[in-house]
N, C-alpha and C. Protein backbone atom coordinates (compact mmCIF):
# COMPACT_ATOMS: atom_id res chain seq x y z
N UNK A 1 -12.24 -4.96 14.37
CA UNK A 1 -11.42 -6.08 13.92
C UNK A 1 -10.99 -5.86 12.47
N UNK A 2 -11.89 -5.44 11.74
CA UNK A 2 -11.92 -5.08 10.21
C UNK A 2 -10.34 -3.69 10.15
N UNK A 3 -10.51 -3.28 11.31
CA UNK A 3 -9.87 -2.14 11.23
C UNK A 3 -8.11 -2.23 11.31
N UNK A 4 -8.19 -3.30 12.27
CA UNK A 4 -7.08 -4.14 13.21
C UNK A 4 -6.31 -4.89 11.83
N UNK A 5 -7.37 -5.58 11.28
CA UNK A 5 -6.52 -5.93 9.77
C UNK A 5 -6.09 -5.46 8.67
N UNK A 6 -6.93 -4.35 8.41
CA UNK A 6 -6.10 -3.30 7.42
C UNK A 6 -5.16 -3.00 7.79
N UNK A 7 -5.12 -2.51 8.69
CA UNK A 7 -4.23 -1.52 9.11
C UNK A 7 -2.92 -2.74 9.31
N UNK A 8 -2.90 -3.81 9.69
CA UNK A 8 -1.94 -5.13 9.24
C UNK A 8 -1.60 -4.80 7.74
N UNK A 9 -2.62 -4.86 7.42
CA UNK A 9 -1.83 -4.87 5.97
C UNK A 9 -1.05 -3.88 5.27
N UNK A 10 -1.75 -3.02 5.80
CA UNK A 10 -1.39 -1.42 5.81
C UNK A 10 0.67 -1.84 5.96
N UNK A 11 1.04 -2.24 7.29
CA UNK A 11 2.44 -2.44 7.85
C UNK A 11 3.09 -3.49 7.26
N UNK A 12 1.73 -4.44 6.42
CA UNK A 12 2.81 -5.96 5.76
C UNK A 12 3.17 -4.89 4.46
N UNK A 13 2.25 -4.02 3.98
CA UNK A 13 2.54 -3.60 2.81
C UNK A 13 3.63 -2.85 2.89
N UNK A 14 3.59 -1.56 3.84
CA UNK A 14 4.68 -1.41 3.97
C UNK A 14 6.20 -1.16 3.93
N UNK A 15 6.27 -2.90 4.59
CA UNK A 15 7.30 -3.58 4.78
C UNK A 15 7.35 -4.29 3.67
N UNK A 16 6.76 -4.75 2.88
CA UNK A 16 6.93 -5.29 1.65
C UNK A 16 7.20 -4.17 0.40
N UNK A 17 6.81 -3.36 0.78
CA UNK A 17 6.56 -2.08 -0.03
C UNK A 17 8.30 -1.49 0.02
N UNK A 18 8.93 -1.82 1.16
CA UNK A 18 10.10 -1.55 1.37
C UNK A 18 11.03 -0.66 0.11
N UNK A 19 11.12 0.41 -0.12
CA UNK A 19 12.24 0.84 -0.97
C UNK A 19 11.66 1.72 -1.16
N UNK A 20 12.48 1.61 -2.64
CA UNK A 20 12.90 3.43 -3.16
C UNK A 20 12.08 4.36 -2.70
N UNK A 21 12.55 5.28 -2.45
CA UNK A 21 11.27 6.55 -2.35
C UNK A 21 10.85 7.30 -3.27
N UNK A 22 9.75 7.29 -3.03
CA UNK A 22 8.70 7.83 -4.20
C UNK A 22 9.46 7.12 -5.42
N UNK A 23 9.17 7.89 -6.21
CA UNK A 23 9.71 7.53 -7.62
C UNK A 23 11.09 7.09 -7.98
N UNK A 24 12.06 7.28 -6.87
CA UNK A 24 13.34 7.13 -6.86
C UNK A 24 14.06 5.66 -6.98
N UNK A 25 14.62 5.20 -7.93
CA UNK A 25 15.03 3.91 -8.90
C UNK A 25 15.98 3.38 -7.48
N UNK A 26 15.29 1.94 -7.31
CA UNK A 26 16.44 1.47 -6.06
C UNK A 26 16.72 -0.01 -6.87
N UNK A 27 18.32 0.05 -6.82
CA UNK A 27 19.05 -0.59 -7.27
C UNK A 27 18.81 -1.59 -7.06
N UNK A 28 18.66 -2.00 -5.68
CA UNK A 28 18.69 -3.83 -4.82
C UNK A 28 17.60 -3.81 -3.97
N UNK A 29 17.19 -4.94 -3.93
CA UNK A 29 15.75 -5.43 -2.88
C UNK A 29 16.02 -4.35 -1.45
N UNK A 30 17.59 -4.51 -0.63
CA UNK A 30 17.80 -3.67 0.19
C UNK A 30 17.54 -2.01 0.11
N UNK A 31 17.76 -1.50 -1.03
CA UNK A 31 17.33 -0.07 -1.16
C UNK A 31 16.06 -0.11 -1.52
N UNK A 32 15.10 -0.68 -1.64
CA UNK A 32 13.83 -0.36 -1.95
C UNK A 32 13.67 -0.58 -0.44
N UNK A 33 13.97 -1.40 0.69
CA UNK A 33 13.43 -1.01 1.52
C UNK A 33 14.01 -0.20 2.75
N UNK A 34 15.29 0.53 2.68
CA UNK A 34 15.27 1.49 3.34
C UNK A 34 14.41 2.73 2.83
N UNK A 35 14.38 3.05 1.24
CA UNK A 35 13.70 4.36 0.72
C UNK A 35 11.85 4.35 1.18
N UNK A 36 11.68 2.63 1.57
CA UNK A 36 10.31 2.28 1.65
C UNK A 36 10.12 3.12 3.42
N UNK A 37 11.12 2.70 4.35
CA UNK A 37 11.07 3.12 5.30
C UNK A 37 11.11 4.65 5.18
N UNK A 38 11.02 5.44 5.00
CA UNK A 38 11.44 6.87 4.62
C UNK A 38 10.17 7.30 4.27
N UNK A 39 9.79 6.59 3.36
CA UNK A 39 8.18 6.90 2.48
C UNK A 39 7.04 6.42 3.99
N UNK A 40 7.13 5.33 4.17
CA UNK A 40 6.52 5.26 5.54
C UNK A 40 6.64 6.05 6.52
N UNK A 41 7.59 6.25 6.83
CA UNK A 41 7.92 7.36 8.42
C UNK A 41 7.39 8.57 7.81
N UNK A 42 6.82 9.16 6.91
CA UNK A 42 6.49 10.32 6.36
C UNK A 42 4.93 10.29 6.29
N UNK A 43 4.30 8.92 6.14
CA UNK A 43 3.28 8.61 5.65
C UNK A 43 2.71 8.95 4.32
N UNK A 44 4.26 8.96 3.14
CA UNK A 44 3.76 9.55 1.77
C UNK A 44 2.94 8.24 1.51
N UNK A 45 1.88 8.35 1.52
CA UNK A 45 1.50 6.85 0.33
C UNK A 45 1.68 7.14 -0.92
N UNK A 46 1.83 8.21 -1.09
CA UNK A 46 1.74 8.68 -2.69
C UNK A 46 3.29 7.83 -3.17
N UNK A 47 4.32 8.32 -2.61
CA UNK A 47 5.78 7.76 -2.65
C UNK A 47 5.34 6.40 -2.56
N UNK A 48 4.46 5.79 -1.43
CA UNK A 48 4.38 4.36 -1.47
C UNK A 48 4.03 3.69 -2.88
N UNK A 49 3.13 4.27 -3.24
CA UNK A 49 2.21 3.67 -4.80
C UNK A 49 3.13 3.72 -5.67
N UNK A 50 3.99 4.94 -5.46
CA UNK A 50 4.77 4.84 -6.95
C UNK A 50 5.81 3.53 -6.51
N UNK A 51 6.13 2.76 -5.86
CA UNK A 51 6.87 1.75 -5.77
C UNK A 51 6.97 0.70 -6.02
N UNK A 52 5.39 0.59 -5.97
CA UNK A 52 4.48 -0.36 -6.29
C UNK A 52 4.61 -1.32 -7.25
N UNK A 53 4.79 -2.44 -7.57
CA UNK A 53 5.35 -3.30 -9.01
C UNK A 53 3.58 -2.80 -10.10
N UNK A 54 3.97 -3.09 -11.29
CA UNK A 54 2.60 -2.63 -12.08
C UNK A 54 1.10 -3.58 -11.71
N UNK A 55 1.62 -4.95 -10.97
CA UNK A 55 1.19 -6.15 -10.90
C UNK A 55 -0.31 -5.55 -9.92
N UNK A 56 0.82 -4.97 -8.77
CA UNK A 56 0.20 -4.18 -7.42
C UNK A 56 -0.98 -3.31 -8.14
N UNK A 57 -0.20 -2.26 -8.58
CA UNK A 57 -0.94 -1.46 -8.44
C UNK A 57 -2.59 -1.74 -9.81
N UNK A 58 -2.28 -2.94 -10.52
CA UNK A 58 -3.57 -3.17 -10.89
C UNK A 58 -4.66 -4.01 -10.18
N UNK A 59 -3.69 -4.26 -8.84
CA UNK A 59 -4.70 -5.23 -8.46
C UNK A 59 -5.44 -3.94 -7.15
N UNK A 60 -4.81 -2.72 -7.27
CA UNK A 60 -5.43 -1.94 -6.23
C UNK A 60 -6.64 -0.91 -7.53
N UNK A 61 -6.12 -1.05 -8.64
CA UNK A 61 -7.09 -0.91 -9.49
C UNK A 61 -8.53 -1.35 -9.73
N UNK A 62 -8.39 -2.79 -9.54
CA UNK A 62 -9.51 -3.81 -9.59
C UNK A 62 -10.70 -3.71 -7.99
N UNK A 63 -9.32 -3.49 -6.95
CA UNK A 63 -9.89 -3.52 -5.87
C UNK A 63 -11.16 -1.99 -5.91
N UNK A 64 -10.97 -1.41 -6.40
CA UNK A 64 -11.55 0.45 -6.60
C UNK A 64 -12.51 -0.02 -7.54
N UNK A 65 -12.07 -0.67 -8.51
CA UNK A 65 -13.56 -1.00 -9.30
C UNK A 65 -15.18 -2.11 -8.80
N UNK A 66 -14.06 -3.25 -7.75
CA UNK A 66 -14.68 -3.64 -7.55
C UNK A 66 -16.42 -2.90 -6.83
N UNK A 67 -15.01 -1.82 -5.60
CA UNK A 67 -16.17 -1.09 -4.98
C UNK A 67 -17.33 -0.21 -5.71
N UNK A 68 -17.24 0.43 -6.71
CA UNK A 68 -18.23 1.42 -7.28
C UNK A 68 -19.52 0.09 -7.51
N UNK A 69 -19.16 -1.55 -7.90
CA UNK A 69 -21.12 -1.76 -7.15
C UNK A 69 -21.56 -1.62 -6.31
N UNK A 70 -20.99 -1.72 -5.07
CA UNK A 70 -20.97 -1.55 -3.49
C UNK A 70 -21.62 -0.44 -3.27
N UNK A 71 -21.21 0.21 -3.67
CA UNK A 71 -21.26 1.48 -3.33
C UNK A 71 -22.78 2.31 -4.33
N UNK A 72 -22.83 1.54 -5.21
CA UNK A 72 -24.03 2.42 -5.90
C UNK A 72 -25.31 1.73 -5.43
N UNK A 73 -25.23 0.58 -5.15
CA UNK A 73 -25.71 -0.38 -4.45
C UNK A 73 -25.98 0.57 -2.95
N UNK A 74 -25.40 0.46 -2.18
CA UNK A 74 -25.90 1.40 -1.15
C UNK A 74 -26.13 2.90 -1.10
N UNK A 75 -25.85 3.44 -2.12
CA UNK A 75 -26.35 4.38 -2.54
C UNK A 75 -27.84 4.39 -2.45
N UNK A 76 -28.62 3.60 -2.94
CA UNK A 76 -29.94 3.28 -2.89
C UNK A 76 -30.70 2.95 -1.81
N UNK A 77 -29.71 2.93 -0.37
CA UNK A 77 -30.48 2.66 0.69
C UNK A 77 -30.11 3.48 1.73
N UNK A 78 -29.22 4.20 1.37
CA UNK A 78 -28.51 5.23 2.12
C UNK A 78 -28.75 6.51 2.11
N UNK A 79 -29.41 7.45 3.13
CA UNK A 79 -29.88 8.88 2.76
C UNK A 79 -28.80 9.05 2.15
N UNK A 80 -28.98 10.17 0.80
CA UNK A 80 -27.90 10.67 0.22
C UNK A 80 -26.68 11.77 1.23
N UNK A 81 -27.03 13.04 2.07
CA UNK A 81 -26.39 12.86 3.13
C UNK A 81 -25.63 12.72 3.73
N UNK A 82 -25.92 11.24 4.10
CA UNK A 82 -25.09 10.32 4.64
C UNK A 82 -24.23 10.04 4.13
N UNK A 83 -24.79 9.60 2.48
CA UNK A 83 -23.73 8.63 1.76
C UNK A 83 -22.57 9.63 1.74
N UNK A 84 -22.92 10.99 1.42
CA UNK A 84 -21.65 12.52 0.74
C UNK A 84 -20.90 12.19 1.90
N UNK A 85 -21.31 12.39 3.46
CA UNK A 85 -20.47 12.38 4.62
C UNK A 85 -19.60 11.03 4.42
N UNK A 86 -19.90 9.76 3.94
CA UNK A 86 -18.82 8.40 4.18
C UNK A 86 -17.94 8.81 3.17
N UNK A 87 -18.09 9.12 2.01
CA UNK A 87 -17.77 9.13 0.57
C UNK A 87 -16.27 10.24 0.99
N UNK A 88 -16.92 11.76 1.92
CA UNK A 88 -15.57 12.68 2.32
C UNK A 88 -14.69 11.77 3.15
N UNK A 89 -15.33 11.50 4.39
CA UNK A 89 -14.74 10.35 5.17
C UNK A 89 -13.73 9.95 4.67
N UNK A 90 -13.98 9.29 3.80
CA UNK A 90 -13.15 7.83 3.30
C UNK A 90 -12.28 8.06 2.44
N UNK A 91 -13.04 8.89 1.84
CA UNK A 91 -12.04 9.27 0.19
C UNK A 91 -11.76 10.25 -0.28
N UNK A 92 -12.16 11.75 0.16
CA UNK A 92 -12.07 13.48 0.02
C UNK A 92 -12.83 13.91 -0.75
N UNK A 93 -13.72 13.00 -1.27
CA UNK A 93 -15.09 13.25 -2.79
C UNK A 93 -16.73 13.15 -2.01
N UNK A 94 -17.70 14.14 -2.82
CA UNK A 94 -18.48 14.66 -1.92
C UNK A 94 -19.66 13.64 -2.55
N UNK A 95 -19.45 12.69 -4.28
CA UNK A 95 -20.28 11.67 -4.87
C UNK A 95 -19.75 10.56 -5.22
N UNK A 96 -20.53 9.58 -5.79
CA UNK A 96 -20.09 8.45 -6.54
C UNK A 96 -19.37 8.71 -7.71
N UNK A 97 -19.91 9.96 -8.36
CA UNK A 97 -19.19 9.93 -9.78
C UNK A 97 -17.50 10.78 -9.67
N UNK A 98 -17.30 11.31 -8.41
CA UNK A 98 -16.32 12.07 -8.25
C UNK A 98 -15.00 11.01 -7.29
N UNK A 99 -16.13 9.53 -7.34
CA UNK A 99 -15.19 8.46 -6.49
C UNK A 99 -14.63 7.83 -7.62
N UNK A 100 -15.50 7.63 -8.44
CA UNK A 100 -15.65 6.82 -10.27
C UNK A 100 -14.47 7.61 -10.95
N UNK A 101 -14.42 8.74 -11.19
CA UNK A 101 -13.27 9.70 -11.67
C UNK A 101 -11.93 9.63 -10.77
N UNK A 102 -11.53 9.36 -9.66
CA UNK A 102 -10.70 9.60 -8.86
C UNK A 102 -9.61 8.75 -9.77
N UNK A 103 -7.99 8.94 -9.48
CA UNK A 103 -7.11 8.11 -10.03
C UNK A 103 -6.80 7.07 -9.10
N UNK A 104 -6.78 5.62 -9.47
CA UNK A 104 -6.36 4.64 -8.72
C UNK A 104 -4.88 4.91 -7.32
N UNK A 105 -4.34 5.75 -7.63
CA UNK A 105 -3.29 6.35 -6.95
C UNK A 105 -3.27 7.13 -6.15
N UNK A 106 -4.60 7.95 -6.12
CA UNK A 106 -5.65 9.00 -5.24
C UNK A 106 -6.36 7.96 -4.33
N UNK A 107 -6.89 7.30 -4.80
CA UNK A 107 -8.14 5.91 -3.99
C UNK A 107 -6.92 5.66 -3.32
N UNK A 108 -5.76 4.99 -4.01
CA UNK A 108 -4.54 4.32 -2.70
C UNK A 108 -4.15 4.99 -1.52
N UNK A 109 -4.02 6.37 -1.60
CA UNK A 109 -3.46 7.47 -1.15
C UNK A 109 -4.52 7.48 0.45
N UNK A 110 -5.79 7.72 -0.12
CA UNK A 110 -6.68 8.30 0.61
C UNK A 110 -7.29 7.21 1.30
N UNK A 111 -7.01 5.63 1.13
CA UNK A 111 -7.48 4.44 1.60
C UNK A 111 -6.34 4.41 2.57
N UNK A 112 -5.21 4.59 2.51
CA UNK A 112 -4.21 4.42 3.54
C UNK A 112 -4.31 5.56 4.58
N UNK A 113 -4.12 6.65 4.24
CA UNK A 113 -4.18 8.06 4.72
C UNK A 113 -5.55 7.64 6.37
N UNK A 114 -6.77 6.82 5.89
CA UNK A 114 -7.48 7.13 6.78
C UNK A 114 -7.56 5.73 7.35
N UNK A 115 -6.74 4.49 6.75
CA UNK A 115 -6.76 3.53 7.92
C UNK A 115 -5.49 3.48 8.69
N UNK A 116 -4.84 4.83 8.41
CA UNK A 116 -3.29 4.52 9.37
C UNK A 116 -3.64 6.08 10.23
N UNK A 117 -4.82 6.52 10.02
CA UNK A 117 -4.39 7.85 10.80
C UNK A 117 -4.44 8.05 12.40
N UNK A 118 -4.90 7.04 12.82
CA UNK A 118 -4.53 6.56 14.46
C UNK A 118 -3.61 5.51 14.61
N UNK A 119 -3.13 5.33 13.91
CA UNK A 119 -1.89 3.91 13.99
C UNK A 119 -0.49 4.61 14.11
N UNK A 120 -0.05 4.25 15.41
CA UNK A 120 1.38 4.83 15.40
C UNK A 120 2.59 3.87 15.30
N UNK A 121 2.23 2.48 14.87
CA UNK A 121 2.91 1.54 13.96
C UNK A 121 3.77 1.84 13.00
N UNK A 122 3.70 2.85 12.20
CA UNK A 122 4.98 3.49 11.08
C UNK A 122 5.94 4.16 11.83
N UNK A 123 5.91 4.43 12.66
CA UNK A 123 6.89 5.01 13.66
C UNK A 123 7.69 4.33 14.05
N UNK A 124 7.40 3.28 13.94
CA UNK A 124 8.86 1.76 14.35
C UNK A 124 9.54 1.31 13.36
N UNK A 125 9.10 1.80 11.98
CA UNK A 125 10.10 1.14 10.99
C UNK A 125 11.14 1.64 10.89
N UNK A 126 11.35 2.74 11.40
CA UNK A 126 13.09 2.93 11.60
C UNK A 126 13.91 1.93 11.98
N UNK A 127 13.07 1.00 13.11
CA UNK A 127 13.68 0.03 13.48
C UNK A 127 13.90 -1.09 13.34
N UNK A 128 13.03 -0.90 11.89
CA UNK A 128 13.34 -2.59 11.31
C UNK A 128 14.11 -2.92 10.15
N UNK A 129 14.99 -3.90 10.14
CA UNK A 129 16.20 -4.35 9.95
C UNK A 129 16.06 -5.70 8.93
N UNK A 130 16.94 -5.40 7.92
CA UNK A 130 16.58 -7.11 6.68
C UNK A 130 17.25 -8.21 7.48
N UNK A 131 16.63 -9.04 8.04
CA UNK A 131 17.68 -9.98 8.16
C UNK A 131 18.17 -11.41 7.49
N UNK A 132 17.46 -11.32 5.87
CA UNK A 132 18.09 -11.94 5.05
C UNK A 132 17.25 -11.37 3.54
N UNK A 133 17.89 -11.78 2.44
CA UNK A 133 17.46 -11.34 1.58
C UNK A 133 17.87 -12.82 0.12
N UNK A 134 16.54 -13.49 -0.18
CA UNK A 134 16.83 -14.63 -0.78
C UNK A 134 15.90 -13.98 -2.40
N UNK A 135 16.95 -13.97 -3.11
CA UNK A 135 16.46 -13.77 -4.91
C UNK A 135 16.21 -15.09 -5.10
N UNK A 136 15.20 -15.15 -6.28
CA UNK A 136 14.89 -16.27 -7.11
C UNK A 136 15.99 -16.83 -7.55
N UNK A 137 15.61 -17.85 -8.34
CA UNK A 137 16.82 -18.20 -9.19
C UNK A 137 17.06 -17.42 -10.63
N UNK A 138 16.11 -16.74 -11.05
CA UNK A 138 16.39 -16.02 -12.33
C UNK A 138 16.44 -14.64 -11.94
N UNK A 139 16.50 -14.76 -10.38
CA UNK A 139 16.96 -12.94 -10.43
C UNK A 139 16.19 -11.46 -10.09
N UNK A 140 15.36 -11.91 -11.05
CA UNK A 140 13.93 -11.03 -11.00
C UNK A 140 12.83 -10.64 -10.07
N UNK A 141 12.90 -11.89 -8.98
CA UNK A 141 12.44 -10.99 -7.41
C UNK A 141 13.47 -12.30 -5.85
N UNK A 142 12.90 -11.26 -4.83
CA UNK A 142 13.27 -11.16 -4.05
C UNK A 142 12.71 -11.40 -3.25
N UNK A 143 13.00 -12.35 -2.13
CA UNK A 143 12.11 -12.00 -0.50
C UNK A 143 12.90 -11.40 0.10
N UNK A 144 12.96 -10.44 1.24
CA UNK A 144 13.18 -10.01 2.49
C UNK A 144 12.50 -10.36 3.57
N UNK A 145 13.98 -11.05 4.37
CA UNK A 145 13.06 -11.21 6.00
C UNK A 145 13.57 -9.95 6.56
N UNK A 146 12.13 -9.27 7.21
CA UNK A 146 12.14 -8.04 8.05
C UNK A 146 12.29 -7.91 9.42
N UNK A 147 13.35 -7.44 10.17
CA UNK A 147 12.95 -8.34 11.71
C UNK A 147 12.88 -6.91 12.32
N UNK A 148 11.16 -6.93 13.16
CA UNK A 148 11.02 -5.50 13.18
C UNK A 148 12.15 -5.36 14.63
N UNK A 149 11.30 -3.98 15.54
CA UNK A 149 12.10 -3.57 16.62
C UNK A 149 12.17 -4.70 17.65
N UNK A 150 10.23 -5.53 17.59
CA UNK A 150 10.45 -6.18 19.07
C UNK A 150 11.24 -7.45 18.65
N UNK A 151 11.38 -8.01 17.46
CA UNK A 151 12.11 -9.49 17.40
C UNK A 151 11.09 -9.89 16.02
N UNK A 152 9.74 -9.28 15.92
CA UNK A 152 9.23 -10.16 14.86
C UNK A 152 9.66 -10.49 13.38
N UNK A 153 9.56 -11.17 12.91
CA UNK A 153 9.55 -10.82 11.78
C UNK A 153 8.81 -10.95 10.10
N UNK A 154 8.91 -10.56 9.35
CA UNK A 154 7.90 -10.60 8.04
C UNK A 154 8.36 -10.49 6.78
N UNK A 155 8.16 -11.34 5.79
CA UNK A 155 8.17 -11.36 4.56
C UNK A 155 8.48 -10.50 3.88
N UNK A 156 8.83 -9.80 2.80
CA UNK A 156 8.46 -9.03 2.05
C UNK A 156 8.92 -8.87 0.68
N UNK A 157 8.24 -9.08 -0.38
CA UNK A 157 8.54 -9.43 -1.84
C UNK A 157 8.67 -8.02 -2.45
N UNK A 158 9.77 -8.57 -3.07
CA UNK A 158 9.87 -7.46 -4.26
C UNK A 158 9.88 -8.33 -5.47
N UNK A 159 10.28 -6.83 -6.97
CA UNK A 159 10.27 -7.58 -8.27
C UNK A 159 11.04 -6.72 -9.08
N UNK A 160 12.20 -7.19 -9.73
CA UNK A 160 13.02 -6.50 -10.51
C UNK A 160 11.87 -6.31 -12.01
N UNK A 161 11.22 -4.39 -12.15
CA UNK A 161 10.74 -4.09 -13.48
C UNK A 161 11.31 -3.13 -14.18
N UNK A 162 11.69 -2.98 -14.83
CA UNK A 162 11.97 -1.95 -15.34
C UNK A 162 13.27 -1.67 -15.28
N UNK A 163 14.22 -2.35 -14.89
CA UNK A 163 15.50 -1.98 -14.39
C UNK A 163 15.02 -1.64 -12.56
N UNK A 164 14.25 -1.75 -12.18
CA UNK A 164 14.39 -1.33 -11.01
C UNK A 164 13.57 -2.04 -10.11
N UNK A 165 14.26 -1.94 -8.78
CA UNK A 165 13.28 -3.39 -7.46
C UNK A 165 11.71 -2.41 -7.14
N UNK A 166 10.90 -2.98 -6.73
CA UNK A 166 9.56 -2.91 -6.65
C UNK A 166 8.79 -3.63 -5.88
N UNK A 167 7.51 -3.01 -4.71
CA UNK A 167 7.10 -3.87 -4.08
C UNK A 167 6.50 -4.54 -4.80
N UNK A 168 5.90 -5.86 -3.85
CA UNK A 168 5.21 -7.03 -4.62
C UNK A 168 4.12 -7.01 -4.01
N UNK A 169 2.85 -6.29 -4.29
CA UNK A 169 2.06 -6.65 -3.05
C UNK A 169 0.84 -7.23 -3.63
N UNK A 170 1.06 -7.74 -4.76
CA UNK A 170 -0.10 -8.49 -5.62
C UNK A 170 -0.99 -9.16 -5.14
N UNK A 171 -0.15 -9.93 -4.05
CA UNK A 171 -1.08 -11.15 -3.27
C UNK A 171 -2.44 -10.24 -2.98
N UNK A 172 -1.57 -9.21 -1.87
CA UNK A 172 -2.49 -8.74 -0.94
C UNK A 172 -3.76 -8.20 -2.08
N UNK A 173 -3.65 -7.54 -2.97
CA UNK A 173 -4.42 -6.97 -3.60
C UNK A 173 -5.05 -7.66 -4.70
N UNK A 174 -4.55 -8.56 -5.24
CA UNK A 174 -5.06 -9.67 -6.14
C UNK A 174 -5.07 -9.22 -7.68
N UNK A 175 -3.73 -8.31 -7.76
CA UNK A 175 -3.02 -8.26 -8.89
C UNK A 175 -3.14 -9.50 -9.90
């Protein structure tokens, strides 16, 4: 179930995540999320993160810090072992201190990488389509309604920074 919802979020993000690719400056809420679709159908997360509004990606910051108590914390009850085998698993690092060192953008990378790697859900965003796009009143962000292939559809925020649109995925991450 735990799995069933990431991996939701994994597709709200996404789709919220919608645009530019990789590093590539998208003009309007609409080009961040065709370049987003592109970065998805590829499964770059790396391209995904960089899209990321700064908001996001500190709240996927916080989320990585949160874990190192978690984790040192079961460290202590966990044959060591074991722990090296979850630690490759999960994240491509063989300790805690080599999870502690990792860049927040690596943790993003490698947190998506292994809850989408049986999900053949990114494979449909070719087929999903804006079917409206409402800016604030000052301009600066955006919703997109997403209406995927079968009819559904979903949210997805952006944020004019920098001169350029950006996902919004703060909520999810608690930016």
């Amino acid at each position: 179930m735990k799995k069933t919802i990431a991996i939701m979020a994994c597709f709200a993000l996404a789709f919220t995540l919608s645009a530019c690719g990789g590093s590539a400056k998208a003009d309007t809420p609409e080009e961040v999320f065709e370049n987003m679709k592109k970065v998805v159908k590829d499964k770059d997360f790396g391209g995904l993160y960089d899209m990321l509004s700064k908001d996001s990606q500190s709240g996927i910051e916080k989320s990585k810090e949160k874990a190192i108590p978690v984790l040192e914390k079961t460290s202590t009850v966990v044959p060591e072992e074991k722990m090296k085998e979850d630690l490759e698993k999960r994240f491509g690092v063989s300790s805690l201190d080599e999870f502690k060192a990792m860049s927040t953008r690596d943790f993003f990378v490698r947190l998506f990488s292994e809850l989408t790697k049986d999900d053949d859900n990114f494979e449909k965003m070719d087929k999903a389509t804006i079917e409206e796009c409402k800016y604030s009143k000052d301009e600066k962000s955006a919703t997109l309604t997403i209406k995927e292939a079968d009819g559904k559809t979903n949210d997805m925020k952006v944020v004019l920074e920098d001169g350029s649109w950006r996902l919004d995925m703060s909520e999810m991450f608690g930016g």
